[in-house]
PDB file of N, CA and C in Angstrom:
ATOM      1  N   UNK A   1       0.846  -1.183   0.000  1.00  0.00           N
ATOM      2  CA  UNK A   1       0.000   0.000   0.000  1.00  0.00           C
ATOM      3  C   UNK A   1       0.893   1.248   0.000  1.00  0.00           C
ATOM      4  N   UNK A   2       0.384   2.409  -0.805  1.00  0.00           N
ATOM      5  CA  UNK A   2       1.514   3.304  -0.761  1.00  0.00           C
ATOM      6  C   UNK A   2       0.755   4.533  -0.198  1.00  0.00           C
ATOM      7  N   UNK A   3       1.076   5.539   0.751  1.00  0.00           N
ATOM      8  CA  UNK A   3       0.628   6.553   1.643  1.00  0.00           C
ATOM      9  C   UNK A   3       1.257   7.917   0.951  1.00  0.00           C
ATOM     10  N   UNK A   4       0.297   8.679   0.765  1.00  0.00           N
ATOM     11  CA  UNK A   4       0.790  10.414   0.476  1.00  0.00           C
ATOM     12  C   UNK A   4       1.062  10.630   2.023  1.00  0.00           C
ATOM     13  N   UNK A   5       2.508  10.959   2.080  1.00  0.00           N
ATOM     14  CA  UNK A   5       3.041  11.391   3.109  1.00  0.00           C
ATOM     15  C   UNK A   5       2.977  13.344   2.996  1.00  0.00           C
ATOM     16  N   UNK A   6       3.544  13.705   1.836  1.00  0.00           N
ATOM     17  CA  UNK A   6       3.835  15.392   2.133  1.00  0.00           C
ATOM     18  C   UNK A   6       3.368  15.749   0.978  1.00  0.00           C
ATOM     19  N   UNK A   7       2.386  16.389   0.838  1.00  0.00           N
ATOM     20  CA  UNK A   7       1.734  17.199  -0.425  1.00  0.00           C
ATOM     21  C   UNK A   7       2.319  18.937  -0.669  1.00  0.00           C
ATOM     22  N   UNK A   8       2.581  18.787  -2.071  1.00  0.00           N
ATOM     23  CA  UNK A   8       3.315  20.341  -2.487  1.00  0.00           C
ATOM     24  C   UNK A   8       3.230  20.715  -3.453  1.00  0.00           C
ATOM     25  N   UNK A   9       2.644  21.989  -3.492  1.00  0.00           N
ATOM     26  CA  UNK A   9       2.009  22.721  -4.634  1.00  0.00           C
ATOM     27  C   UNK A   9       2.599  24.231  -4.809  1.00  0.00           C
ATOM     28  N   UNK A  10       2.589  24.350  -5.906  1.00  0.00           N
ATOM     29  CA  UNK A  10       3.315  25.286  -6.484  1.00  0.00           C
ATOM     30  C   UNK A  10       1.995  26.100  -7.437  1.00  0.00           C
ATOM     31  N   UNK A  11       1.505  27.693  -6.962  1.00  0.00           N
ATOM     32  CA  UNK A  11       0.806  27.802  -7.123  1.00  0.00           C
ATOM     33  C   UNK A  11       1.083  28.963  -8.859  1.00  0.00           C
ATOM     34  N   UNK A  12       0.628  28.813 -10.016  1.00  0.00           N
ATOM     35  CA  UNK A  12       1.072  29.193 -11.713  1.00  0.00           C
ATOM     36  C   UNK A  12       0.020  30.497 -11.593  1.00  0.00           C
ATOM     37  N   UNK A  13      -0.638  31.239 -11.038  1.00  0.00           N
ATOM     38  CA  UNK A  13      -1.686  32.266 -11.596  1.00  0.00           C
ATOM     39  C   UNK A  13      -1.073  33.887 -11.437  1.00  0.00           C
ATOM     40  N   UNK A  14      -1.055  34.287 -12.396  1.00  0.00           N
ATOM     41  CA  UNK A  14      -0.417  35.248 -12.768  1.00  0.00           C
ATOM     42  C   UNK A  14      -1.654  36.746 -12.469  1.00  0.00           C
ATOM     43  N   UNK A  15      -1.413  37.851 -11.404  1.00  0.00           N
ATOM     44  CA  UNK A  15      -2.696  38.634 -11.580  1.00  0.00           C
ATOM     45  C   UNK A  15      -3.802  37.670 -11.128  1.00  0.00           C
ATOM     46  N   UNK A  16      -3.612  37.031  -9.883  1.00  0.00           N
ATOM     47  CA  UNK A  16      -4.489  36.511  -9.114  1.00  0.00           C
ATOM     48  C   UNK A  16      -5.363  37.571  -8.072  1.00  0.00           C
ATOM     49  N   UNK A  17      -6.730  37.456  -8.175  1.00  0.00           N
ATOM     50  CA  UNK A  17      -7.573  38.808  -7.534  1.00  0.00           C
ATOM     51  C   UNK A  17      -8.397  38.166  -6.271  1.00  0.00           C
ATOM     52  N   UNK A  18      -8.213  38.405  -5.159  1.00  0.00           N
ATOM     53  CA  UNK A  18      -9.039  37.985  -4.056  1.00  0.00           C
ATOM     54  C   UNK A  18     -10.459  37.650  -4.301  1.00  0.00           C
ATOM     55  N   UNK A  19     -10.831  38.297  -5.266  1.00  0.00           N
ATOM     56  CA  UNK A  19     -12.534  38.098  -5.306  1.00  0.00           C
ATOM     57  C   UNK A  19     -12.841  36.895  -7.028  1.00  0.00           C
ATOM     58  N   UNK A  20     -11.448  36.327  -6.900  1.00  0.00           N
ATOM     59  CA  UNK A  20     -11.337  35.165  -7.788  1.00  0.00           C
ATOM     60  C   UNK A  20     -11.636  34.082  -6.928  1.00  0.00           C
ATOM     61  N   UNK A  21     -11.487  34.031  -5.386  1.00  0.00           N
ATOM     62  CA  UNK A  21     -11.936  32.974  -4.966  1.00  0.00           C
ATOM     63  C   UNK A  21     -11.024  31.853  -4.855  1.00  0.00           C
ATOM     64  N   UNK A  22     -11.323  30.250  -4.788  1.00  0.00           N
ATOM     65  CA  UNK A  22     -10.376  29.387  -5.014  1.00  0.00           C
ATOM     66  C   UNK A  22      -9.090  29.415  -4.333  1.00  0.00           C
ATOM     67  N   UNK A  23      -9.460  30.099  -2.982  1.00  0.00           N
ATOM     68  CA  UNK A  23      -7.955  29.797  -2.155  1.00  0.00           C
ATOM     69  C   UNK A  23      -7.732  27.814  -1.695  1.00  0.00           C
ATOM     70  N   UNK A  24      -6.953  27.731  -0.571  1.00  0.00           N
ATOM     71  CA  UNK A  24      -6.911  26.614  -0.447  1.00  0.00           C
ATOM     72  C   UNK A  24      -7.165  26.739   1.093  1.00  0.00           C
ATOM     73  N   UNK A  25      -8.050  25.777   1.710  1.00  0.00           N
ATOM     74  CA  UNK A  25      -7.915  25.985   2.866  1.00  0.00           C
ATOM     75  C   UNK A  25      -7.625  24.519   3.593  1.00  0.00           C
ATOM     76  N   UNK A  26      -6.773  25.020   4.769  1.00  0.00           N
ATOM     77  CA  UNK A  26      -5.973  23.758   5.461  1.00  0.00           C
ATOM     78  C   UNK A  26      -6.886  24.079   7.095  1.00  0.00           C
ATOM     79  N   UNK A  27      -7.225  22.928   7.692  1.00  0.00           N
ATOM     80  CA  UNK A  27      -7.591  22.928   8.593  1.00  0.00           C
ATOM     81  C   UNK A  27      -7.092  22.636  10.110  1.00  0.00           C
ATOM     82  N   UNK A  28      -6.353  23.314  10.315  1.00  0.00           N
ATOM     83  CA  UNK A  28      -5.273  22.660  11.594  1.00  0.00           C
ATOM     84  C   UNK A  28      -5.837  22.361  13.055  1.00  0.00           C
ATOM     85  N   UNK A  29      -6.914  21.851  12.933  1.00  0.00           N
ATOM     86  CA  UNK A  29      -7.544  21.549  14.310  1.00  0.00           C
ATOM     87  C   UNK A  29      -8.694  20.654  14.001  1.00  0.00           C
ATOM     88  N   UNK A  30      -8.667  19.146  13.735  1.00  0.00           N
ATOM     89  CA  UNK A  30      -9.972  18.211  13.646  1.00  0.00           C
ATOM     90  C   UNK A  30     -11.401  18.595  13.927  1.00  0.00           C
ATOM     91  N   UNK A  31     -11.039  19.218  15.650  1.00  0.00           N
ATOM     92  CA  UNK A  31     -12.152  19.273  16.674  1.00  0.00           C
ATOM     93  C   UNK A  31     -12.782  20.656  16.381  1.00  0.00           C
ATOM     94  N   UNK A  32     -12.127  21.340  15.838  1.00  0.00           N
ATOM     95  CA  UNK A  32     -12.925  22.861  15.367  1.00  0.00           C
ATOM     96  C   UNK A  32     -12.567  23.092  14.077  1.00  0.00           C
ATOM     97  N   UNK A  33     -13.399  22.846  13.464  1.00  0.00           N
ATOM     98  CA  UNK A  33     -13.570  23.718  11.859  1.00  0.00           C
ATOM     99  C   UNK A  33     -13.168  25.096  11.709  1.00  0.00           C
ATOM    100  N   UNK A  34     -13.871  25.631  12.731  1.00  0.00           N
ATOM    101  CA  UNK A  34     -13.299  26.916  12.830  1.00  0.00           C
ATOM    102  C   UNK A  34     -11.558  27.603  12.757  1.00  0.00           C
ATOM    103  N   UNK A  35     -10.968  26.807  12.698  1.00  0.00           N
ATOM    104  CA  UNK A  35      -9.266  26.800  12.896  1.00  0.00           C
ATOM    105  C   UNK A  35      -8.934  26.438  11.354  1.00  0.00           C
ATOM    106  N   UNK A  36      -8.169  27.026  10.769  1.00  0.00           N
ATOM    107  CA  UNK A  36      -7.899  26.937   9.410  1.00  0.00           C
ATOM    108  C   UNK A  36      -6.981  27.667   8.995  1.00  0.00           C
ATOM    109  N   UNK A  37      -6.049  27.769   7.861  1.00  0.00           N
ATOM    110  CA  UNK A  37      -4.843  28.373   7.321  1.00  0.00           C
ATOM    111  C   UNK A  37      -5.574  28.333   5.794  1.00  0.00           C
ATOM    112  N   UNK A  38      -5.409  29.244   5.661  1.00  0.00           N
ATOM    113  CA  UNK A  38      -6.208  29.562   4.146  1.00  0.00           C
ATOM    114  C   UNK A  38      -4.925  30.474   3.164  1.00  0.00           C
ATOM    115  N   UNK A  39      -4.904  30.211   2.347  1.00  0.00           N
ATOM    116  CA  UNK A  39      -3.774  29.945   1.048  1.00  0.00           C
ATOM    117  C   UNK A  39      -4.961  30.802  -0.232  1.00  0.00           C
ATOM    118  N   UNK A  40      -4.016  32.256  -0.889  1.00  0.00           N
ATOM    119  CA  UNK A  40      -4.890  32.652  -1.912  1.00  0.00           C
ATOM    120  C   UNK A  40      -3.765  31.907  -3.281  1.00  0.00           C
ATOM    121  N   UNK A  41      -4.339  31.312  -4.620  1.00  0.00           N
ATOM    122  CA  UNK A  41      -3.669  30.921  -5.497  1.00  0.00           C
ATOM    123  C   UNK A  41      -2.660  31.909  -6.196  1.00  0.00           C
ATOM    124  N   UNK A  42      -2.081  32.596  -5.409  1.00  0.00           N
ATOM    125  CA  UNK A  42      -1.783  33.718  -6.535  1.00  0.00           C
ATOM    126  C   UNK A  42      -0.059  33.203  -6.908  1.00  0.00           C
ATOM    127  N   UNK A  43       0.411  33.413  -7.943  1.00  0.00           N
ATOM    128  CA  UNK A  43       1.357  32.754  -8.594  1.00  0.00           C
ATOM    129  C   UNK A  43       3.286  32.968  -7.788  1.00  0.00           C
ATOM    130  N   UNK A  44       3.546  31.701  -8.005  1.00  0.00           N
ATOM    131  CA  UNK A  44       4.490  31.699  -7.060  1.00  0.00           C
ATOM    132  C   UNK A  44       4.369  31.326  -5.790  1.00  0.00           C
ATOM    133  N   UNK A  45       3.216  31.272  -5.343  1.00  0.00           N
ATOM    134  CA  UNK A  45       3.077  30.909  -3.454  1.00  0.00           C
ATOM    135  C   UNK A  45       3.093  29.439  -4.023  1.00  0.00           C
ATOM    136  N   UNK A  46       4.003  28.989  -3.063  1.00  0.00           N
ATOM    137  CA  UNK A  46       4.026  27.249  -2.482  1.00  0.00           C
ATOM    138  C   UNK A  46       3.604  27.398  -1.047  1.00  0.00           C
ATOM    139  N   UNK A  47       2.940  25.648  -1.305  1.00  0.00           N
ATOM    140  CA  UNK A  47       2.390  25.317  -0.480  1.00  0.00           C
ATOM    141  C   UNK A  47       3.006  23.739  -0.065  1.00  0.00           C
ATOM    142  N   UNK A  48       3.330  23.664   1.247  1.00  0.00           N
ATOM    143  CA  UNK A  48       3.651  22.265   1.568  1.00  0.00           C
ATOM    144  C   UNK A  48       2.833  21.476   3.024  1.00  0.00           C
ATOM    145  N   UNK A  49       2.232  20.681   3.005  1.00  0.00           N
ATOM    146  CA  UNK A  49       1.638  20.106   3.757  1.00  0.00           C
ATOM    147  C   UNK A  49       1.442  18.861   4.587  1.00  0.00           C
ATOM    148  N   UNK A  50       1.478  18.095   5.594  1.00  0.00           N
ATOM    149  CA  UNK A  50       1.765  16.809   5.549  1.00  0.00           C
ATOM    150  C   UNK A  50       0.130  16.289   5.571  1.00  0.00           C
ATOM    151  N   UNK A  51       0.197  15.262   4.247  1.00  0.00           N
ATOM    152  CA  UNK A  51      -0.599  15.213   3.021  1.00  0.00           C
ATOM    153  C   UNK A  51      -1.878  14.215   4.667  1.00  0.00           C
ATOM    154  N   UNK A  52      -1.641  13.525   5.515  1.00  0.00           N
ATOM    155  CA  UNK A  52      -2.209  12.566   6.320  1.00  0.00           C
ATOM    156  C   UNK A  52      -2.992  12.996   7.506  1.00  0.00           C
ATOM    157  N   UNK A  53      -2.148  14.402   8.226  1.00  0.00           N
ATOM    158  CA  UNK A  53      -2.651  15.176   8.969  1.00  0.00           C
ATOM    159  C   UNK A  53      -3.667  15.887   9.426  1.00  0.00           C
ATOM    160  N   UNK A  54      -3.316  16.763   7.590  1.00  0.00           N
ATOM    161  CA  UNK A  54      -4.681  18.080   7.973  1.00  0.00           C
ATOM    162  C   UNK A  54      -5.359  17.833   6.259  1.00  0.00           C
ATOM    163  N   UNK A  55      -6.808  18.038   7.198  1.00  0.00           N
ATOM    164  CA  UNK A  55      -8.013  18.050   5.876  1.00  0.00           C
ATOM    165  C   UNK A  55      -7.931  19.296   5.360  1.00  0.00           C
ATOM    166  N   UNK A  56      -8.408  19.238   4.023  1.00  0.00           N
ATOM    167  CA  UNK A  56      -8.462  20.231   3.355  1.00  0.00           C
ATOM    168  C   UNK A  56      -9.512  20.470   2.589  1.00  0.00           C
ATOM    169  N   UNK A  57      -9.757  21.479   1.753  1.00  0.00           N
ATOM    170  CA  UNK A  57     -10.500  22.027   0.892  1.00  0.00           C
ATOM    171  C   UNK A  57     -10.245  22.824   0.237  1.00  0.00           C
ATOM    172  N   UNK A  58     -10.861  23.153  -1.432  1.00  0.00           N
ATOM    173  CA  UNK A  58     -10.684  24.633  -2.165  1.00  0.00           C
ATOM    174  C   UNK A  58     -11.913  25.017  -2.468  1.00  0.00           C
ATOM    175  N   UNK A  59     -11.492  26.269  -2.010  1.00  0.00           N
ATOM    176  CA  UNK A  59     -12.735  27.072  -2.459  1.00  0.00           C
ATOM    177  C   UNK A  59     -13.418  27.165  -3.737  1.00  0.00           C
ATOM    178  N   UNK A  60     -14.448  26.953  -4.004  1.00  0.00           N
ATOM    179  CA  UNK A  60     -15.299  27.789  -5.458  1.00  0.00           C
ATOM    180  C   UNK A  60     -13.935  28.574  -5.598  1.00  0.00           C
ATOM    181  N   UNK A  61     -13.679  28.694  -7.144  1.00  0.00           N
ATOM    182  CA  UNK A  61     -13.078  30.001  -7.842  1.00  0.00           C
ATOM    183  C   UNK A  61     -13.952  30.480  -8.887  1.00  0.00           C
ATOM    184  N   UNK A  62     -13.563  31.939  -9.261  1.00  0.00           N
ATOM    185  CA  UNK A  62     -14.509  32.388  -9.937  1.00  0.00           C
ATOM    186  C   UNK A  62     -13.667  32.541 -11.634  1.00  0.00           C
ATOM    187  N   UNK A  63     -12.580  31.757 -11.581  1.00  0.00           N
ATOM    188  CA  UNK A  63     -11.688  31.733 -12.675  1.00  0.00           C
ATOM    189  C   UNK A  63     -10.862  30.909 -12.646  1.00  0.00           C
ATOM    190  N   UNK A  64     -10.275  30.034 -13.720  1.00  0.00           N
ATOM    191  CA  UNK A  64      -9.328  28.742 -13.795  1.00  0.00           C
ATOM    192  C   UNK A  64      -8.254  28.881 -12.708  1.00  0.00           C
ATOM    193  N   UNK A  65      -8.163  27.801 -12.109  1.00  0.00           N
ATOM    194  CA  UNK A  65      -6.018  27.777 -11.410  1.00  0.00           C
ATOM    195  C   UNK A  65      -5.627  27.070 -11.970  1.00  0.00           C
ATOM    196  N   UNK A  66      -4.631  27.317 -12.150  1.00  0.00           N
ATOM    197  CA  UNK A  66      -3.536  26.760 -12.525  1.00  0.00           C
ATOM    198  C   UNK A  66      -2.502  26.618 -11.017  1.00  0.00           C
ATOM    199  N   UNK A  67      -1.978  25.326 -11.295  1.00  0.00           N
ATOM    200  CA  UNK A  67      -0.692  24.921 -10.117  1.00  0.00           C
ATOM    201  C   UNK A  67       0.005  23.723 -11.016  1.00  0.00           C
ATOM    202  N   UNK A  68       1.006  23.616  -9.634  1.00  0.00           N
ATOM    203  CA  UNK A  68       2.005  22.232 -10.038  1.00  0.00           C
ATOM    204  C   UNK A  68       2.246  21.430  -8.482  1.00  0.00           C
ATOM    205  N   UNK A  69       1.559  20.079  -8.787  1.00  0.00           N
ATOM    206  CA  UNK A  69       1.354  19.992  -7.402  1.00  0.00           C
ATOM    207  C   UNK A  69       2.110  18.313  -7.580  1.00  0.00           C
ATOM    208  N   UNK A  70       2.358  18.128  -6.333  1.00  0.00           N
ATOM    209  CA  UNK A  70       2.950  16.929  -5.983  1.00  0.00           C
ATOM    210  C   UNK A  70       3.408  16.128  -4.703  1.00  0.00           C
ATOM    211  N   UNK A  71       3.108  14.928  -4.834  1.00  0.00           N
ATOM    212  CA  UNK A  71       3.331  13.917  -3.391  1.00  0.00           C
ATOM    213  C   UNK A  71       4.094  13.486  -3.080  1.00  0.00           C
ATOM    214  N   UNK A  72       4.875  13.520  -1.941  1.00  0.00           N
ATOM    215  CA  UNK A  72       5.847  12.101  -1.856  1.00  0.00           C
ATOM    216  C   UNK A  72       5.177  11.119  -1.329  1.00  0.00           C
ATOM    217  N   UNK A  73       5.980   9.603  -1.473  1.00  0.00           N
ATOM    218  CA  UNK A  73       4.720   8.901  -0.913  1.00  0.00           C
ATOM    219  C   UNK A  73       5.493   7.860   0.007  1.00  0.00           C
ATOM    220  N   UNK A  74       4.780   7.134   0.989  1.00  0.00           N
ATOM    221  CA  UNK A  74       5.353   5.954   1.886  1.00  0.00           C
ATOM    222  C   UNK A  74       5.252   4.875   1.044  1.00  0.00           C
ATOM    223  N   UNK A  75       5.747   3.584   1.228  1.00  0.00           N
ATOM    224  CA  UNK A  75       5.036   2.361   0.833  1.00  0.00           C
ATOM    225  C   UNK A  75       5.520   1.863   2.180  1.00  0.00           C
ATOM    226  N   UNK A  76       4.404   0.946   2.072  1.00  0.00           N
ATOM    227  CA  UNK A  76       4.345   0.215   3.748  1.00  0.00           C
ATOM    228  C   UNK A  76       3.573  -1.432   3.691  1.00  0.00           C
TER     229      UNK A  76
END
């Protein structure tokens, strides 16, 4: 079985506008939703995460993203 250990994204949007939407949001607390690290796509921001940890989500965007994203992985 092979495990996404560390997820990393490399975010391509050039003239990225807050009211484009489509950030990324990381949730750093199970027990409260309310707790979150939120990521706007705008070009050049990386993002690294440990892929097992924390749930995530993306927002609705109101225009294409573009990224370059990638896993390392366990096998076990």
């Amino acid at each position: 079985m092979e495990r996404r250990t560390l997820s990393c994204i490399l975010y391509l949007n050039s003239d990225w506008q807050p009211d484009y939407g489509g950030a990324l949001r990381i949730y750093v607390d199970p027990s409260d939703p309310d707790r979150f690290a939120q990521v706007a796509p705008e070009g050049g921001t990386p993002v690294t995460s440990l892929s097992a940890s924390f749930e995530h989500e993306v927002l609705s965007a109101r225009r294409g993203r573009l990224s370059l994203t990638g896993w390392l992985r366990q096998r076990g």
